[in-house]
Protein backbone atom coordinates (compact mmCIF):
# COMPACT_ATOMS: atom_id res chain seq x y z
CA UNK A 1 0.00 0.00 0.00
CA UNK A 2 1.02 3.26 -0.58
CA UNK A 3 0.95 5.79 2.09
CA UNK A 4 -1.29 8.55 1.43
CA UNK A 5 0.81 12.52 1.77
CA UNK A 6 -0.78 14.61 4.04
CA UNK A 7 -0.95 18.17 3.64
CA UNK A 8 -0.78 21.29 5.95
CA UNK A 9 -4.88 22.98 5.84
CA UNK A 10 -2.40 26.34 4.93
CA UNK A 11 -0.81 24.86 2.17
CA UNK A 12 -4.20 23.64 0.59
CA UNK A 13 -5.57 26.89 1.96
CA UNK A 14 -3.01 28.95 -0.56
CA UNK A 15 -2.72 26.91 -3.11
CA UNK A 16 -6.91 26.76 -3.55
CA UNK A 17 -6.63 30.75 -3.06
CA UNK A 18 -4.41 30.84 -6.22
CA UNK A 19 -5.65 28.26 -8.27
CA UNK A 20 -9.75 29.50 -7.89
CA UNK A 21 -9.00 33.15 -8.09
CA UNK A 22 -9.11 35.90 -10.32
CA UNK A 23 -7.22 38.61 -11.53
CA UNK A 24 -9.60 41.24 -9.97
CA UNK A 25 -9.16 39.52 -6.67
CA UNK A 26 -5.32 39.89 -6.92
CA UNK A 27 -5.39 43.20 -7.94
CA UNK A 28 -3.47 42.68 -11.70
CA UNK A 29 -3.19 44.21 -14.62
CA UNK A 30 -4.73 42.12 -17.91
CA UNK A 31 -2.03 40.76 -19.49
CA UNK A 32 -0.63 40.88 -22.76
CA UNK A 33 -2.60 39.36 -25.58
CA UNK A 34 0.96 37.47 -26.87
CA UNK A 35 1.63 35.93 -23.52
CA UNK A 36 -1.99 35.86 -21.96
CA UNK A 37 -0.99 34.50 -18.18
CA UNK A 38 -1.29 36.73 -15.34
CA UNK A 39 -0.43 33.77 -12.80
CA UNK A 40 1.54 30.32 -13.17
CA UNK A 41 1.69 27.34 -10.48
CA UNK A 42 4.71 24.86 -10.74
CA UNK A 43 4.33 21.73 -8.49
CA UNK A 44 6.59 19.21 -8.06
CA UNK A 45 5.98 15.92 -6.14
CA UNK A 46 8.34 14.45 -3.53
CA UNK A 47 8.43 11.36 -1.80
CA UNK A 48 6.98 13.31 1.39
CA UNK A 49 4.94 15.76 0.10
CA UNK A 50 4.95 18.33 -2.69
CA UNK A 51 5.67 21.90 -3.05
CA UNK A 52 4.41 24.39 -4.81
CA UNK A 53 5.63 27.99 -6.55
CA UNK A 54 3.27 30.96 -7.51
CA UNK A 55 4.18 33.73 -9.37
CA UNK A 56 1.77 36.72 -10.62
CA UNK A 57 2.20 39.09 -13.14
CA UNK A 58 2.80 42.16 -10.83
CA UNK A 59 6.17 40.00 -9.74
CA UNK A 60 5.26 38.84 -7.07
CA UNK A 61 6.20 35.08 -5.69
CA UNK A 62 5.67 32.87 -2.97
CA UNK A 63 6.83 29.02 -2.26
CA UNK A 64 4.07 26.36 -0.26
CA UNK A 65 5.57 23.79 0.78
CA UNK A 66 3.04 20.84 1.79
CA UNK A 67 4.39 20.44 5.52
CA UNK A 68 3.12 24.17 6.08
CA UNK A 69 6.16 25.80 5.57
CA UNK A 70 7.82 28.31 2.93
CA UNK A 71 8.30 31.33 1.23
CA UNK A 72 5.59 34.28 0.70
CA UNK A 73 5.94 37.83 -1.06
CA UNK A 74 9.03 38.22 -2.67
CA UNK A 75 7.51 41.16 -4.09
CA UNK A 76 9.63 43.82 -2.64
CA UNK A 77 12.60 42.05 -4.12
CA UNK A 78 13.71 43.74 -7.44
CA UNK A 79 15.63 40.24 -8.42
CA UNK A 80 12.26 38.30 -7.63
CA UNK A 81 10.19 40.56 -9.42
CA UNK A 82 12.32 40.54 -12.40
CA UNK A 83 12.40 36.14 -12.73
CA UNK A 84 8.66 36.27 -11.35
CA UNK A 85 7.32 38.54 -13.84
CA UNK A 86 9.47 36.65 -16.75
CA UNK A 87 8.24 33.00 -15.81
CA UNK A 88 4.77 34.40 -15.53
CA UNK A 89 5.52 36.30 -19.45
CA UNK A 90 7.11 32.69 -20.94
CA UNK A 91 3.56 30.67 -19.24
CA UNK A 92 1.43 32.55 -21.16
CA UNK A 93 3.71 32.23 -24.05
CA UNK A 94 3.62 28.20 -23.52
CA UNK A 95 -0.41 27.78 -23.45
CA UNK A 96 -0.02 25.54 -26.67
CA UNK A 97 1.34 22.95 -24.81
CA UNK A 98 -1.43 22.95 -22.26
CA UNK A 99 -5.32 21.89 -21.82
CA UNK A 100 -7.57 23.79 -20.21
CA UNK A 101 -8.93 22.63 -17.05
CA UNK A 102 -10.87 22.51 -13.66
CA UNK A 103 -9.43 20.00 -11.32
CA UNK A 104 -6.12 20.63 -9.99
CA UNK A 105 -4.51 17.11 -8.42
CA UNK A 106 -1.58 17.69 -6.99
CA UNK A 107 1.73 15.85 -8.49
CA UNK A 108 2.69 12.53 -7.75
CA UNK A 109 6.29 11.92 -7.03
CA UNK A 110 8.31 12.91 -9.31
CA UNK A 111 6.28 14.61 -11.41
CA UNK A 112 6.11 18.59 -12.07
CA UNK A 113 2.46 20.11 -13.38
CA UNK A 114 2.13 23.71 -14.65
CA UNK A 115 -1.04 25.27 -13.70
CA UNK A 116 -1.33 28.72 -15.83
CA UNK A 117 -3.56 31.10 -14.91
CA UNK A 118 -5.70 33.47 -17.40
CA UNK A 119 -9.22 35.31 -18.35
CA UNK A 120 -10.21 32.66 -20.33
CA UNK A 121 -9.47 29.73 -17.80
CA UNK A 122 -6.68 27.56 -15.88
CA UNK A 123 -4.43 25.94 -18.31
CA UNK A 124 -1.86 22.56 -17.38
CA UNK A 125 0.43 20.27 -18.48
CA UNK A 126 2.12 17.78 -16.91
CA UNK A 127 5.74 16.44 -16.61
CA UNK A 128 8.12 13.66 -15.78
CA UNK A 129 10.80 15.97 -13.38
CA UNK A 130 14.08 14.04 -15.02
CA UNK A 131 12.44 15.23 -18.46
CA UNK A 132 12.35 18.62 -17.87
CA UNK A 133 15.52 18.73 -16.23
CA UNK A 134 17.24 16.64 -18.94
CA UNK A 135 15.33 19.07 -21.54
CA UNK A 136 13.84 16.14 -23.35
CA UNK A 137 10.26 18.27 -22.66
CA UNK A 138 9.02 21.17 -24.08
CA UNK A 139 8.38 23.21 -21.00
CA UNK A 140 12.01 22.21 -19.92
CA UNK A 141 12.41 26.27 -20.06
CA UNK A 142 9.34 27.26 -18.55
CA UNK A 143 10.58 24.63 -15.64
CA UNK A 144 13.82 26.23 -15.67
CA UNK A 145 12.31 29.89 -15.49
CA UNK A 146 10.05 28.61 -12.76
CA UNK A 147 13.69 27.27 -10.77
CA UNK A 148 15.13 30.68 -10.95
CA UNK A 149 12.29 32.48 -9.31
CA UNK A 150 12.64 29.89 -6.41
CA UNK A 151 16.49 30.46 -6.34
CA UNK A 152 15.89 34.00 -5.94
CA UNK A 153 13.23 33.69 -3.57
CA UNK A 154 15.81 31.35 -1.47
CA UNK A 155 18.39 34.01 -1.66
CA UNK A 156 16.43 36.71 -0.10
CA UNK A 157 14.92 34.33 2.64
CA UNK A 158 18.05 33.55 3.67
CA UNK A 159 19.05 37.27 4.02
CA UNK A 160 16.40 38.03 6.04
């Protein structure tokens, strides 16, 4: 049998509040009609749990981690606004390798899922991790964009 991951109630708290919101409720901009995200979710599953990184299109960025713990704002970081707002940009440039859709599972292990947020919907795709790192994927550099915000937001954790 496999054992069942528990998550924190703030974790699934957060990551519903991104997932089933809207741009009004954030407070953003529409975004451009090239690159039509104004929100992205990467989650990746591990053998304990899963964690999960939000970025919006005003820049700002935040990292759940499903124990409870993690990273929120990031905002008033120039160096997290800047990778935020780019991995946010390159989503909505990378809709046509997603499906719309209205259930959000989270990732089993090893596994990485893009949830993309915009007017018209939530878009995903889904991953094998060692494929995006290895680039054998196409959202290899979306997943890549996605690891600098969290490097950034890592940085600036740690100098605080």
């Amino acid at each position: 049998m496999v054992p069942t991951k528990v998550s924190a109630p703030i974790y699934s708290d957060l990551r519903n509040q991104a997932l089933t919101g809207s741009r009004a409720a954030f407070a953003l901009g529409p975004a451009p009609a090239e690159a039509p995200a104004w929100g992205v979710l990467m989650e990746t599953g591990v053998p304990d749990g899963s964690y999960t990184l939000v970025s919006m299109s005003d820049g700002s960025a935040s990292l759940y981690l499903s124990s409870g713990g993690g990273v929120i704002g990031g905002i008033e970081h120039e160096r997290v606004r800047r990778v935020s707002e780019a991995f946010v940009r390159f989503a909505g440039q990378s809709l046509a390798e997603m499906a719309a859709t209205r259930e959000f599972p989270l990732p089993r292990t090893g596994r990485t899922v893009f949830y993309v947020l915009t007017d018209s919907g939530v878009f995903t795709s889904e991953a094998d991790e060692n494929a995006l790192v290895e680039e054998h994927h196409a959202l290899s550099r979306l997943f890549y964009a996605g690891h600098d915000v969290i490097t950034e937001l890592r940085l600036v954790s740690a100098m605080e």
